[in-house]
PDB file of N, CA and C in Angstrom:
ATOM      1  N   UNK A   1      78.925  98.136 124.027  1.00  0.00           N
ATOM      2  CA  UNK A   1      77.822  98.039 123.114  1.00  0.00           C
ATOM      3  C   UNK A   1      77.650  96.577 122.746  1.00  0.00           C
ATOM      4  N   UNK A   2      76.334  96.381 122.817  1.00  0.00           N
ATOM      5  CA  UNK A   2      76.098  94.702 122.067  1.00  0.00           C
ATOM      6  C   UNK A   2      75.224  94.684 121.411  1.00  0.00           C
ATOM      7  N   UNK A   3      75.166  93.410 120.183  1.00  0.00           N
ATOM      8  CA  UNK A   3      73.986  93.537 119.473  1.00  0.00           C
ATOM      9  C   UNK A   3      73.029  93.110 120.600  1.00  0.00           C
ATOM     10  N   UNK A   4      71.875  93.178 119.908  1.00  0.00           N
ATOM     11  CA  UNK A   4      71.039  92.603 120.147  1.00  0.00           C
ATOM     12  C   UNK A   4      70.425  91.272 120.069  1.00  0.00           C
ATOM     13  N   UNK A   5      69.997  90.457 120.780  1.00  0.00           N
ATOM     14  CA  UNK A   5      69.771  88.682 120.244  1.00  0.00           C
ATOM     15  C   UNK A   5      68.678  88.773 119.025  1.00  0.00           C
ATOM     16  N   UNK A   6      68.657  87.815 118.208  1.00  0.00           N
ATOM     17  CA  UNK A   6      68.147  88.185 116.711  1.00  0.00           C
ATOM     18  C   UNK A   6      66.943  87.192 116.982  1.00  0.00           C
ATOM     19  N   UNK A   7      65.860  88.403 116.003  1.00  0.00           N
ATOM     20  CA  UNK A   7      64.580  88.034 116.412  1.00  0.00           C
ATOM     21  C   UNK A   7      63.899  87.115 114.831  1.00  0.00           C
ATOM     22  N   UNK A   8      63.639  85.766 114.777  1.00  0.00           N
ATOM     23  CA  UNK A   8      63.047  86.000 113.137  1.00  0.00           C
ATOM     24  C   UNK A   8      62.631  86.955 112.521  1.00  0.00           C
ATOM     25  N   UNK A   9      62.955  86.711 110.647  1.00  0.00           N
ATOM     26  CA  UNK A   9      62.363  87.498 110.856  1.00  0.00           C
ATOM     27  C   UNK A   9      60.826  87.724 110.223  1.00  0.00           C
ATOM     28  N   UNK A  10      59.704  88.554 110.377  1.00  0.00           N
ATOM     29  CA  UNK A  10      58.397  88.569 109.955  1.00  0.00           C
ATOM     30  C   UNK A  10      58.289  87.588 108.680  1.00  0.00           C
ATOM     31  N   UNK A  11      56.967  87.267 109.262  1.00  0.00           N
ATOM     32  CA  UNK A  11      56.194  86.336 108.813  1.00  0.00           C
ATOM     33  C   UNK A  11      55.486  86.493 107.495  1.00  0.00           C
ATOM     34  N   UNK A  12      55.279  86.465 106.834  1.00  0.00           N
ATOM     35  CA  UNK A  12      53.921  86.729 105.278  1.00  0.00           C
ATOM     36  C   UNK A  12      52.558  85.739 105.420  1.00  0.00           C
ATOM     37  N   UNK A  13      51.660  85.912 104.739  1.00  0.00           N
ATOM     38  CA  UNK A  13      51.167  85.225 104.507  1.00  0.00           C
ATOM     39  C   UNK A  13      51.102  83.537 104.816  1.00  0.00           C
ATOM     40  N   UNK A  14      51.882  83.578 103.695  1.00  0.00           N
ATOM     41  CA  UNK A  14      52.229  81.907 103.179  1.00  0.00           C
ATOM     42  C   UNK A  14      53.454  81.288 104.291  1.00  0.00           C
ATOM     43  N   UNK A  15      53.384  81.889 105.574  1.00  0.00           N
ATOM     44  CA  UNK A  15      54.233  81.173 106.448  1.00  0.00           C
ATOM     45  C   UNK A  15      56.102  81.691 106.157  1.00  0.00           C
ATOM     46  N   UNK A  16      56.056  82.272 105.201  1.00  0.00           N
ATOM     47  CA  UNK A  16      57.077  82.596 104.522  1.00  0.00           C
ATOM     48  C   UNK A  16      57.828  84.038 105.356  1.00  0.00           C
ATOM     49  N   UNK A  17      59.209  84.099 105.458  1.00  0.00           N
ATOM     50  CA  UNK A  17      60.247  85.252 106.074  1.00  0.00           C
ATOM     51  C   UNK A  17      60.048  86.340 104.729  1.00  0.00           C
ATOM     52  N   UNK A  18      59.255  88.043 105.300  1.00  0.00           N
ATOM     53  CA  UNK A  18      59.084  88.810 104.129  1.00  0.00           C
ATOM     54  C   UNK A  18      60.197  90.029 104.580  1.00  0.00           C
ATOM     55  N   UNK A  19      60.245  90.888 103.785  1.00  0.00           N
ATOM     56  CA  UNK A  19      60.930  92.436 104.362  1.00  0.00           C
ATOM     57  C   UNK A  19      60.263  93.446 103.589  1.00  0.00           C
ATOM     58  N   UNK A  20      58.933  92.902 103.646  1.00  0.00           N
ATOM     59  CA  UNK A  20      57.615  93.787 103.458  1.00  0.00           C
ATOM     60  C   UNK A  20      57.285  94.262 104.410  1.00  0.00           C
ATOM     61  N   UNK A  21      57.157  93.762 105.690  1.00  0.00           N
ATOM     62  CA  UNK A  21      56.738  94.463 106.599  1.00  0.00           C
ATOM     63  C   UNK A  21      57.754  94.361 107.953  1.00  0.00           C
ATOM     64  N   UNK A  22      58.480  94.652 108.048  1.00  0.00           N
ATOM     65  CA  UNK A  22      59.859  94.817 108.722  1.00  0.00           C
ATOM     66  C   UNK A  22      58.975  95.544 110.250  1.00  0.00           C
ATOM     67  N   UNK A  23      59.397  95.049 111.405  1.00  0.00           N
ATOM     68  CA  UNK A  23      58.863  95.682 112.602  1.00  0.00           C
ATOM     69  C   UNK A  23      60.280  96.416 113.105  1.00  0.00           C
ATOM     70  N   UNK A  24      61.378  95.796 113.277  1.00  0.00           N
ATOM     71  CA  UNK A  24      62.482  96.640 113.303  1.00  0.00           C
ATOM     72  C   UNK A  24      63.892  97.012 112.602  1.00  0.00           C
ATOM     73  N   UNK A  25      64.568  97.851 112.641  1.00  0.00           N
ATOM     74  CA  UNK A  25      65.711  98.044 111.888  1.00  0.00           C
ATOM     75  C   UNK A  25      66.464  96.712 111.920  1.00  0.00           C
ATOM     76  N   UNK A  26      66.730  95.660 112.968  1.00  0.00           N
ATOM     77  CA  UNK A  26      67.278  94.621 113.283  1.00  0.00           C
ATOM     78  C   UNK A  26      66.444  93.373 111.957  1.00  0.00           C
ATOM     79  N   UNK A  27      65.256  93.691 111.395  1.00  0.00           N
ATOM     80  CA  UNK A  27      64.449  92.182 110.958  1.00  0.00           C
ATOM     81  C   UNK A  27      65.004  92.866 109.249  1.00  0.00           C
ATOM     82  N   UNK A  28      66.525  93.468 109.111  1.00  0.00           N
ATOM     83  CA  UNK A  28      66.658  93.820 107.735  1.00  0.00           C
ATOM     84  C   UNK A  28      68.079  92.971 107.654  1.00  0.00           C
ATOM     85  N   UNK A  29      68.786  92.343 106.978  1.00  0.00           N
ATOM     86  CA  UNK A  29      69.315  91.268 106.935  1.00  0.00           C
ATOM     87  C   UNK A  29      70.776  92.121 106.947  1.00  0.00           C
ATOM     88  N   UNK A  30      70.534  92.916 105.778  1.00  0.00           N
ATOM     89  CA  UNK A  30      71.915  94.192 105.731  1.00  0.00           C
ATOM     90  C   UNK A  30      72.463  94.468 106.809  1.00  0.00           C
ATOM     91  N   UNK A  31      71.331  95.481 108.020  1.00  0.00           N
ATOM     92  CA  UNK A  31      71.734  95.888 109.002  1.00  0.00           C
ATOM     93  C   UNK A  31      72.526  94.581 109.899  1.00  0.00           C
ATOM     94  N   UNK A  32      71.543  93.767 109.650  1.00  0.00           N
ATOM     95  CA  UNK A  32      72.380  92.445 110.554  1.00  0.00           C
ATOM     96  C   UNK A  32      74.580  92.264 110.711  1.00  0.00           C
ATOM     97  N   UNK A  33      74.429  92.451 108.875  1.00  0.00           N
ATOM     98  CA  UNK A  33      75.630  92.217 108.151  1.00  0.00           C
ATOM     99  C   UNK A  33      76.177  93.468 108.583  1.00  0.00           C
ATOM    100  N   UNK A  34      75.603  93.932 108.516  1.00  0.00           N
ATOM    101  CA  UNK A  34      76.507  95.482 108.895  1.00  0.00           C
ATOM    102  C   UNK A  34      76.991  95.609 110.431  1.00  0.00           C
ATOM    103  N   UNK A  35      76.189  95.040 111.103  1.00  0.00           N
ATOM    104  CA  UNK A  35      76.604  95.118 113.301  1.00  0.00           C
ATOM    105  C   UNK A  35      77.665  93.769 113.025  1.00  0.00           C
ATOM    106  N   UNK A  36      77.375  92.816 112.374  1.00  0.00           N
ATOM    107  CA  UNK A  36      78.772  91.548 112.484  1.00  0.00           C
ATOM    108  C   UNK A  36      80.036  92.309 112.282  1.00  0.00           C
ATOM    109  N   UNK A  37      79.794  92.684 110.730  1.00  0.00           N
ATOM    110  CA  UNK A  37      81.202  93.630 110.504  1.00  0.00           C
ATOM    111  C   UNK A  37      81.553  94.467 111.346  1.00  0.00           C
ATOM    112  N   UNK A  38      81.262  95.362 112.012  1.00  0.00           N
ATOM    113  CA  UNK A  38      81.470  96.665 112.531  1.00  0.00           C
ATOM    114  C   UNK A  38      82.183  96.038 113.809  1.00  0.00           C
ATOM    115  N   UNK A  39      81.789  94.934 114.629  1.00  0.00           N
ATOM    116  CA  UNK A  39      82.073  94.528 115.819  1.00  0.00           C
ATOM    117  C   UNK A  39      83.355  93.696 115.697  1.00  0.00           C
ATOM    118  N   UNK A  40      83.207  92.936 114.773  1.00  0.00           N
ATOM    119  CA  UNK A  40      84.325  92.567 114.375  1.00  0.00           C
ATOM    120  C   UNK A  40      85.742  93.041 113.814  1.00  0.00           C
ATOM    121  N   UNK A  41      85.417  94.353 113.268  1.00  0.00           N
ATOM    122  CA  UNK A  41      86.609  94.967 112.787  1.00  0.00           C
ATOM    123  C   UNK A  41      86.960  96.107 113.484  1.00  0.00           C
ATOM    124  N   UNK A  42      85.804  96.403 114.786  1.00  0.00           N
ATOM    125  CA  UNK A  42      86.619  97.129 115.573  1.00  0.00           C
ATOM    126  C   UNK A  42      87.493  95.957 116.888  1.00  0.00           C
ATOM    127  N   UNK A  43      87.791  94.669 116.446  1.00  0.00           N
ATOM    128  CA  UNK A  43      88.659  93.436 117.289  1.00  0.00           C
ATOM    129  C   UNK A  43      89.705  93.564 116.342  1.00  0.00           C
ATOM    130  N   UNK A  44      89.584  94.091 115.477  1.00  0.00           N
ATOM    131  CA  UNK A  44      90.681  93.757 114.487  1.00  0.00           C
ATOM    132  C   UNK A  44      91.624  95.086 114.539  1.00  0.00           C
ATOM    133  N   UNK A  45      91.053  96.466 114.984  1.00  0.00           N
ATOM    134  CA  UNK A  45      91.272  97.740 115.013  1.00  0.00           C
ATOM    135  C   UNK A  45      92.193  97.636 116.027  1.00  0.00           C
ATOM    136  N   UNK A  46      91.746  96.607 117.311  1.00  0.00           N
ATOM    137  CA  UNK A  46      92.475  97.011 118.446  1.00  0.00           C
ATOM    138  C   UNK A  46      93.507  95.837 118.345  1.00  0.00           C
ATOM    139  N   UNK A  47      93.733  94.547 117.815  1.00  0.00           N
ATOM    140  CA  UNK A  47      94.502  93.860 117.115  1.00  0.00           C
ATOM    141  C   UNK A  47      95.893  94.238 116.771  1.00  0.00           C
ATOM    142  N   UNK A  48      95.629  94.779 115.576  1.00  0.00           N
ATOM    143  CA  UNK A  48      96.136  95.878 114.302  1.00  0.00           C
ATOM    144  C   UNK A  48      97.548  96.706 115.340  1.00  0.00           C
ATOM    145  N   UNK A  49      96.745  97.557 116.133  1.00  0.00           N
ATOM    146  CA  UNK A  49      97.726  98.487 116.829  1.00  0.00           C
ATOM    147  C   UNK A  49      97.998  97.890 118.139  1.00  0.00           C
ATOM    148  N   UNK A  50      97.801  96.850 118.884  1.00  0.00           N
ATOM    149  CA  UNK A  50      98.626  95.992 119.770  1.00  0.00           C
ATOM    150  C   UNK A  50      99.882  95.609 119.034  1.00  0.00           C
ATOM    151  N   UNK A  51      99.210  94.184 118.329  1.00  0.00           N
ATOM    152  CA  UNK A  51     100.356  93.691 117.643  1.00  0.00           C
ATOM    153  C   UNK A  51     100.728  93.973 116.502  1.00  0.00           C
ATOM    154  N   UNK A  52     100.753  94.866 115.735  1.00  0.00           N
ATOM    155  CA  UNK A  52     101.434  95.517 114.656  1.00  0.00           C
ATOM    156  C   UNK A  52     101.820  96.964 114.482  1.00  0.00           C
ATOM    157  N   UNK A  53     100.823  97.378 115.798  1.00  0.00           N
ATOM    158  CA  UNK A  53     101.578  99.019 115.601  1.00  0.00           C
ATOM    159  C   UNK A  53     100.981  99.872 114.297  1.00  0.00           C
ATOM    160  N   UNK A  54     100.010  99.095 113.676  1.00  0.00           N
ATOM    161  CA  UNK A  54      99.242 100.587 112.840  1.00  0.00           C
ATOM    162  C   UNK A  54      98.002  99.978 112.579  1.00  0.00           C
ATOM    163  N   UNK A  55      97.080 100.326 111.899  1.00  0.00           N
ATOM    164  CA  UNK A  55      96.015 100.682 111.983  1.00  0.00           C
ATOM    165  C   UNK A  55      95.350  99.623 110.695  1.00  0.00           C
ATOM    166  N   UNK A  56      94.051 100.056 110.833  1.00  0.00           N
ATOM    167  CA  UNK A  56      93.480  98.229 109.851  1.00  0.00           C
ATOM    168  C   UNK A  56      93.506  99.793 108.541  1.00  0.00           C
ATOM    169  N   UNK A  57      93.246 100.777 108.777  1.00  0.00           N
ATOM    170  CA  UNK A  57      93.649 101.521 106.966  1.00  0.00           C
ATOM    171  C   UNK A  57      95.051 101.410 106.930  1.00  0.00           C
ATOM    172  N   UNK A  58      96.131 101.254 107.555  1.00  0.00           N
ATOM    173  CA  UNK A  58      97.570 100.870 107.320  1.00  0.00           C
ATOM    174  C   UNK A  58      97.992  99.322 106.625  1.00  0.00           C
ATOM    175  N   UNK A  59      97.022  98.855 107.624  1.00  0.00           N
ATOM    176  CA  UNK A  59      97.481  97.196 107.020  1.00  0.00           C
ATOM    177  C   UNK A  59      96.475  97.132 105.833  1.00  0.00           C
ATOM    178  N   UNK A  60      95.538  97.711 105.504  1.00  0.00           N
ATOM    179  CA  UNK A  60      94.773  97.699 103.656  1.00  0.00           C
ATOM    180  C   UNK A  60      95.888  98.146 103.012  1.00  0.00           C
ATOM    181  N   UNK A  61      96.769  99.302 103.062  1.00  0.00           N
ATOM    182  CA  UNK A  61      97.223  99.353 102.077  1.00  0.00           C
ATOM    183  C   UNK A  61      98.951  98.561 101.847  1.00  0.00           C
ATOM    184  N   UNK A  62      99.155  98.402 103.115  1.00  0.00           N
ATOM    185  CA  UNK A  62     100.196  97.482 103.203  1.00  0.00           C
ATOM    186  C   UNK A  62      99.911  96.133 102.538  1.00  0.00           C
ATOM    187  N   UNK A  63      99.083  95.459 102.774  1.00  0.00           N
ATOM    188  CA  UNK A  63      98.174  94.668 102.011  1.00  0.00           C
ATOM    189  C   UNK A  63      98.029  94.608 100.389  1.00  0.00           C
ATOM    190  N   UNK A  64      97.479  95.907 100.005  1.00  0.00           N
ATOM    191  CA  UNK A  64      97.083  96.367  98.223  1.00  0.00           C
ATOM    192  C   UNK A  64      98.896  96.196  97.747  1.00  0.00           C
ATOM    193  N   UNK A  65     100.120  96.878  98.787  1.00  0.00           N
ATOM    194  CA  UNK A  65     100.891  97.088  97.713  1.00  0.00           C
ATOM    195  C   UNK A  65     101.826  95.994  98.029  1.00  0.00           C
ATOM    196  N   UNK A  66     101.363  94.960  98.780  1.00  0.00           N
ATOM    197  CA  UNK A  66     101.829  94.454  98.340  1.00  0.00           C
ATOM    198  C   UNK A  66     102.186  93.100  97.415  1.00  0.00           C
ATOM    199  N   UNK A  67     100.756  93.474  97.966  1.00  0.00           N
ATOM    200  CA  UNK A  67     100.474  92.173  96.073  1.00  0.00           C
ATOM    201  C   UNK A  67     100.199  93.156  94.611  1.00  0.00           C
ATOM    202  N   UNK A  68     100.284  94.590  94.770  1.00  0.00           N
ATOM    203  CA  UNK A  68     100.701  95.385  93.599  1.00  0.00           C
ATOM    204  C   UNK A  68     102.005  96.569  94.099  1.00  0.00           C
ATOM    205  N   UNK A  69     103.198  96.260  94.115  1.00  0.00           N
ATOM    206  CA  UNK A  69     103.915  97.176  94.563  1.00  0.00           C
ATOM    207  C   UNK A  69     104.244  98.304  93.718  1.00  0.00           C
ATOM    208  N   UNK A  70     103.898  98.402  92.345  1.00  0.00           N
ATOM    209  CA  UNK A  70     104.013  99.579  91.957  1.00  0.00           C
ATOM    210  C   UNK A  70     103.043 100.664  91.589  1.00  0.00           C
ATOM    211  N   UNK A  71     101.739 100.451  92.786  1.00  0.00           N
ATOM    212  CA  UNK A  71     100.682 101.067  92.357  1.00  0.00           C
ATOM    213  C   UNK A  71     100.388 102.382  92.791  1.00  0.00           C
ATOM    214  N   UNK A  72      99.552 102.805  91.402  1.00  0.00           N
ATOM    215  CA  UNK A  72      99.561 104.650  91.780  1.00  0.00           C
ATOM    216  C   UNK A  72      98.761 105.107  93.097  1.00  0.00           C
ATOM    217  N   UNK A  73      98.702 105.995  93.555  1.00  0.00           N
ATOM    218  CA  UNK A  73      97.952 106.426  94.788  1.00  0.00           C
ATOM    219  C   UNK A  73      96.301 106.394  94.429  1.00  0.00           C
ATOM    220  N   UNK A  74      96.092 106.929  93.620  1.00  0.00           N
ATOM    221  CA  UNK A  74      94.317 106.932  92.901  1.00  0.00           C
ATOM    222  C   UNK A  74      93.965 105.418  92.991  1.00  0.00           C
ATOM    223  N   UNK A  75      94.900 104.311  92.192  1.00  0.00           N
ATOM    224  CA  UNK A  75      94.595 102.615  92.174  1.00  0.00           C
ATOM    225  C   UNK A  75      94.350 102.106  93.639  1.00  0.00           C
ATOM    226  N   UNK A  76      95.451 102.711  94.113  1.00  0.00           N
ATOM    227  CA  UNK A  76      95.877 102.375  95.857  1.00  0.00           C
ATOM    228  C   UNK A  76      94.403 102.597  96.348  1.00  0.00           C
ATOM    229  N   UNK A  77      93.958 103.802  96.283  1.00  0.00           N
ATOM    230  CA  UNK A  77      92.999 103.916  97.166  1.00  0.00           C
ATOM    231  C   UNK A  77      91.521 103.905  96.903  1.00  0.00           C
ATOM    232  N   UNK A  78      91.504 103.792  95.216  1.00  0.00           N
ATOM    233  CA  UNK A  78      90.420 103.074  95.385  1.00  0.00           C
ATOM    234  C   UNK A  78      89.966 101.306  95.555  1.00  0.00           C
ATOM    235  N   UNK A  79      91.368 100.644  95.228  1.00  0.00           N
ATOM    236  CA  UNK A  79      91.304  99.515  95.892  1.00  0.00           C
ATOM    237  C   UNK A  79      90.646  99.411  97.647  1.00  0.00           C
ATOM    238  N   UNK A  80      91.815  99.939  98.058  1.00  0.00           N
ATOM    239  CA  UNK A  80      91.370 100.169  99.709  1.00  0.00           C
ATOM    240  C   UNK A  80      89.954 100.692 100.260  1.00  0.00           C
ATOM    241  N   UNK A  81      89.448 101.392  99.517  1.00  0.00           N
ATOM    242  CA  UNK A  81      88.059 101.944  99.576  1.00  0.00           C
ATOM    243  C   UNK A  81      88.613 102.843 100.409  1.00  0.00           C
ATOM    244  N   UNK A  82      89.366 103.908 100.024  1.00  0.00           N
ATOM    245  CA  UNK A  82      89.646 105.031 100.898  1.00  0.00           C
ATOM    246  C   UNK A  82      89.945 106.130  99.800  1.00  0.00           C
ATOM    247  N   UNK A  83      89.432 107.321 100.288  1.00  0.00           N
ATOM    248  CA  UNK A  83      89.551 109.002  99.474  1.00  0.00           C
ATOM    249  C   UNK A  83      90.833 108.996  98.857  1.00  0.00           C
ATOM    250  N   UNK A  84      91.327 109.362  98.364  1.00  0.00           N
ATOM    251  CA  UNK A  84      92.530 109.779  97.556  1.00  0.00           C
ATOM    252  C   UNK A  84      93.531 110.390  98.529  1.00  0.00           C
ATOM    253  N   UNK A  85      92.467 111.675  99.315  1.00  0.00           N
ATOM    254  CA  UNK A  85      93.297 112.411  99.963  1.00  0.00           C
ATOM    255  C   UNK A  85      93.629 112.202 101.316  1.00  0.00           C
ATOM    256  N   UNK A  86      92.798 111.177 101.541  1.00  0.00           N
ATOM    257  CA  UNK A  86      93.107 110.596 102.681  1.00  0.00           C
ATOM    258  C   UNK A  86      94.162 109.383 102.705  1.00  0.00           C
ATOM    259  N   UNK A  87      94.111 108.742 101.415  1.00  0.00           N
ATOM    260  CA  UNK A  87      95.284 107.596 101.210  1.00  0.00           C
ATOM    261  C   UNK A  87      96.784 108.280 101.176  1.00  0.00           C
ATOM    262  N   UNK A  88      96.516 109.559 100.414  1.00  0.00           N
ATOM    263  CA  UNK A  88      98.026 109.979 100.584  1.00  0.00           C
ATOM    264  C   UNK A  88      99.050 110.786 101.835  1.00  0.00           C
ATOM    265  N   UNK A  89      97.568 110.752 102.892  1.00  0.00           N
ATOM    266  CA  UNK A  89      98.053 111.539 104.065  1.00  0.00           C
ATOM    267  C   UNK A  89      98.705 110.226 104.881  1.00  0.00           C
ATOM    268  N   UNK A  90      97.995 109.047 105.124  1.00  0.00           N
ATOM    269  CA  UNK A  90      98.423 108.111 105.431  1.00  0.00           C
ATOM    270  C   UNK A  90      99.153 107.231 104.608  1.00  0.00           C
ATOM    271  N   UNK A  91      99.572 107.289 103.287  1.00  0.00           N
ATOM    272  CA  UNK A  91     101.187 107.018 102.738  1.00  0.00           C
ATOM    273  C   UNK A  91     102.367 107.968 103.393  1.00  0.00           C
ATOM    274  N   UNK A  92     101.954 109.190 103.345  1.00  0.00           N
ATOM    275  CA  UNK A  92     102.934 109.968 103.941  1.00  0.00           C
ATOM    276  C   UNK A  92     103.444 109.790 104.854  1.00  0.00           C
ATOM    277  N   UNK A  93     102.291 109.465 105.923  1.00  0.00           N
ATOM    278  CA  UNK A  93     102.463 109.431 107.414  1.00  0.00           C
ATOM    279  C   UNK A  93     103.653 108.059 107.358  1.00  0.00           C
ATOM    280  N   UNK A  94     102.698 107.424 106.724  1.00  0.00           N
ATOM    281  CA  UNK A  94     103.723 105.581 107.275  1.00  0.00           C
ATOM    282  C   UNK A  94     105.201 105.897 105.973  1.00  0.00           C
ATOM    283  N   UNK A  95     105.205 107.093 105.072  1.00  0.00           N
ATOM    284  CA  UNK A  95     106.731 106.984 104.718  1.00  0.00           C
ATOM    285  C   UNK A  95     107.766 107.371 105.677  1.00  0.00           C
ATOM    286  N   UNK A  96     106.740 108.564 106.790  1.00  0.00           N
ATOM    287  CA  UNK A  96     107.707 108.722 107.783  1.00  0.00           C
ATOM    288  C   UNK A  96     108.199 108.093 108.544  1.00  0.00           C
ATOM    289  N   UNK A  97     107.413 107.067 108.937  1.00  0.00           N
ATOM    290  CA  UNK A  97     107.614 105.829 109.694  1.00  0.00           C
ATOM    291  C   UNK A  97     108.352 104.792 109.312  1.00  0.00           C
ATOM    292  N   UNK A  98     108.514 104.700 108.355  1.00  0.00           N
ATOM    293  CA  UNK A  98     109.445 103.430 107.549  1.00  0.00           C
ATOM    294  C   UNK A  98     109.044 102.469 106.656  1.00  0.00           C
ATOM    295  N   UNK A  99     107.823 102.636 106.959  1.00  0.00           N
ATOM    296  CA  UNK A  99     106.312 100.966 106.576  1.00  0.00           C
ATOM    297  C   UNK A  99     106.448 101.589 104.792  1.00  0.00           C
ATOM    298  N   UNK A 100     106.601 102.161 104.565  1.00  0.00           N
ATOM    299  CA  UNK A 100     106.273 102.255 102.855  1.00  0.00           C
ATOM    300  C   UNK A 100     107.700 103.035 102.206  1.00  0.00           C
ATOM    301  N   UNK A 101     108.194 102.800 101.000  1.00  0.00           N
ATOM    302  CA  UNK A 101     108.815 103.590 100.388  1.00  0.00           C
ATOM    303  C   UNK A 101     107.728 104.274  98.924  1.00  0.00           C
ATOM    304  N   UNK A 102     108.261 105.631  98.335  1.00  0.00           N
ATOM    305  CA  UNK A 102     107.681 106.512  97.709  1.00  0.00           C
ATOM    306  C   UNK A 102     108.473 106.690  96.741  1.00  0.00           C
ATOM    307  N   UNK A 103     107.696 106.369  95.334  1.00  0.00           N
ATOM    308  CA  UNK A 103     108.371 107.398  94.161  1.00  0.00           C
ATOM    309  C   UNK A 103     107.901 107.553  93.400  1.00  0.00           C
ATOM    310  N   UNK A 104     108.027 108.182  92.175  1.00  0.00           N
ATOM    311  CA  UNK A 104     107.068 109.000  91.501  1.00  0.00           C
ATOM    312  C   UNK A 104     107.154 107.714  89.886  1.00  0.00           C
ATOM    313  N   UNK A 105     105.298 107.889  89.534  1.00  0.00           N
ATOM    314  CA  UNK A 105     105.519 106.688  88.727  1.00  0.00           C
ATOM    315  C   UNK A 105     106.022 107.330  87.104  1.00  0.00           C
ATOM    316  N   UNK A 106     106.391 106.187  86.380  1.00  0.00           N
ATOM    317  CA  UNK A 106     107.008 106.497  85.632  1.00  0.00           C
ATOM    318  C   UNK A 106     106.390 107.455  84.640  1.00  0.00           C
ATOM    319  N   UNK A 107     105.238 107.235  84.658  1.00  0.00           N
ATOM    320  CA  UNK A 107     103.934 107.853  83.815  1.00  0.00           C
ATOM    321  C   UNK A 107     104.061 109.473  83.990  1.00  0.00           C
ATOM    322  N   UNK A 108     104.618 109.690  85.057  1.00  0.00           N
ATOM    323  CA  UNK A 108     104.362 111.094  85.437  1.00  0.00           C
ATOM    324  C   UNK A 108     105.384 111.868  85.358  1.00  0.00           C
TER     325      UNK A 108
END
């Protein structure tokens, strides 16, 4: 898959770049931002599990805890921008693995 080569974008009036009248999904600046990211972090996806052996949601939260190591799973994952229930399937997973230790916070 490739982007596409980027087209200016539409014109106004006054010589001026509008997103009043947009001719394609590509002349919206977001979408732009959105195909950089996506391409890029699927280099980072295949990165990730070459040379580190887990995954770019493994290294977020490897990442979150460890510049907060005593953080709850709810903090954890909404830092990470990941579901709750999905952060704790993949804490689980990587406690089996070794990458994280688990315990219950004091609060609870």
């Amino acid at each position: 898959m490739s982007i596409p080569p980027s087209r200016p974008a539409p014109v106004g009036a006054q010589g001026k770049p509008t997103l009043k009248d947009p001719q394609e999904i590509e002349d919206f600046l977001l979408y732009r931002l959105f195909r950089i990211t996506h391409v890029g972090l699927r280099g980072t996806d295949d990165m990730y599990k070459r040379e580190l052996g887990i995954s770019r949601r493994e290294w977020r939260i490897l990442a979150y805890l460890a510049r907060t190591p005593d953080a709850s799973l709810k903090a954890l994952a909404a830092d990470a921008g990941i579901d709750v229930v999905v952060a704790s399937r993949t804490v689980a997973d990587m406690h089996s693995r070794g990458l994280v230790d688990k315990r219950r916070s004091p609060a609870s």
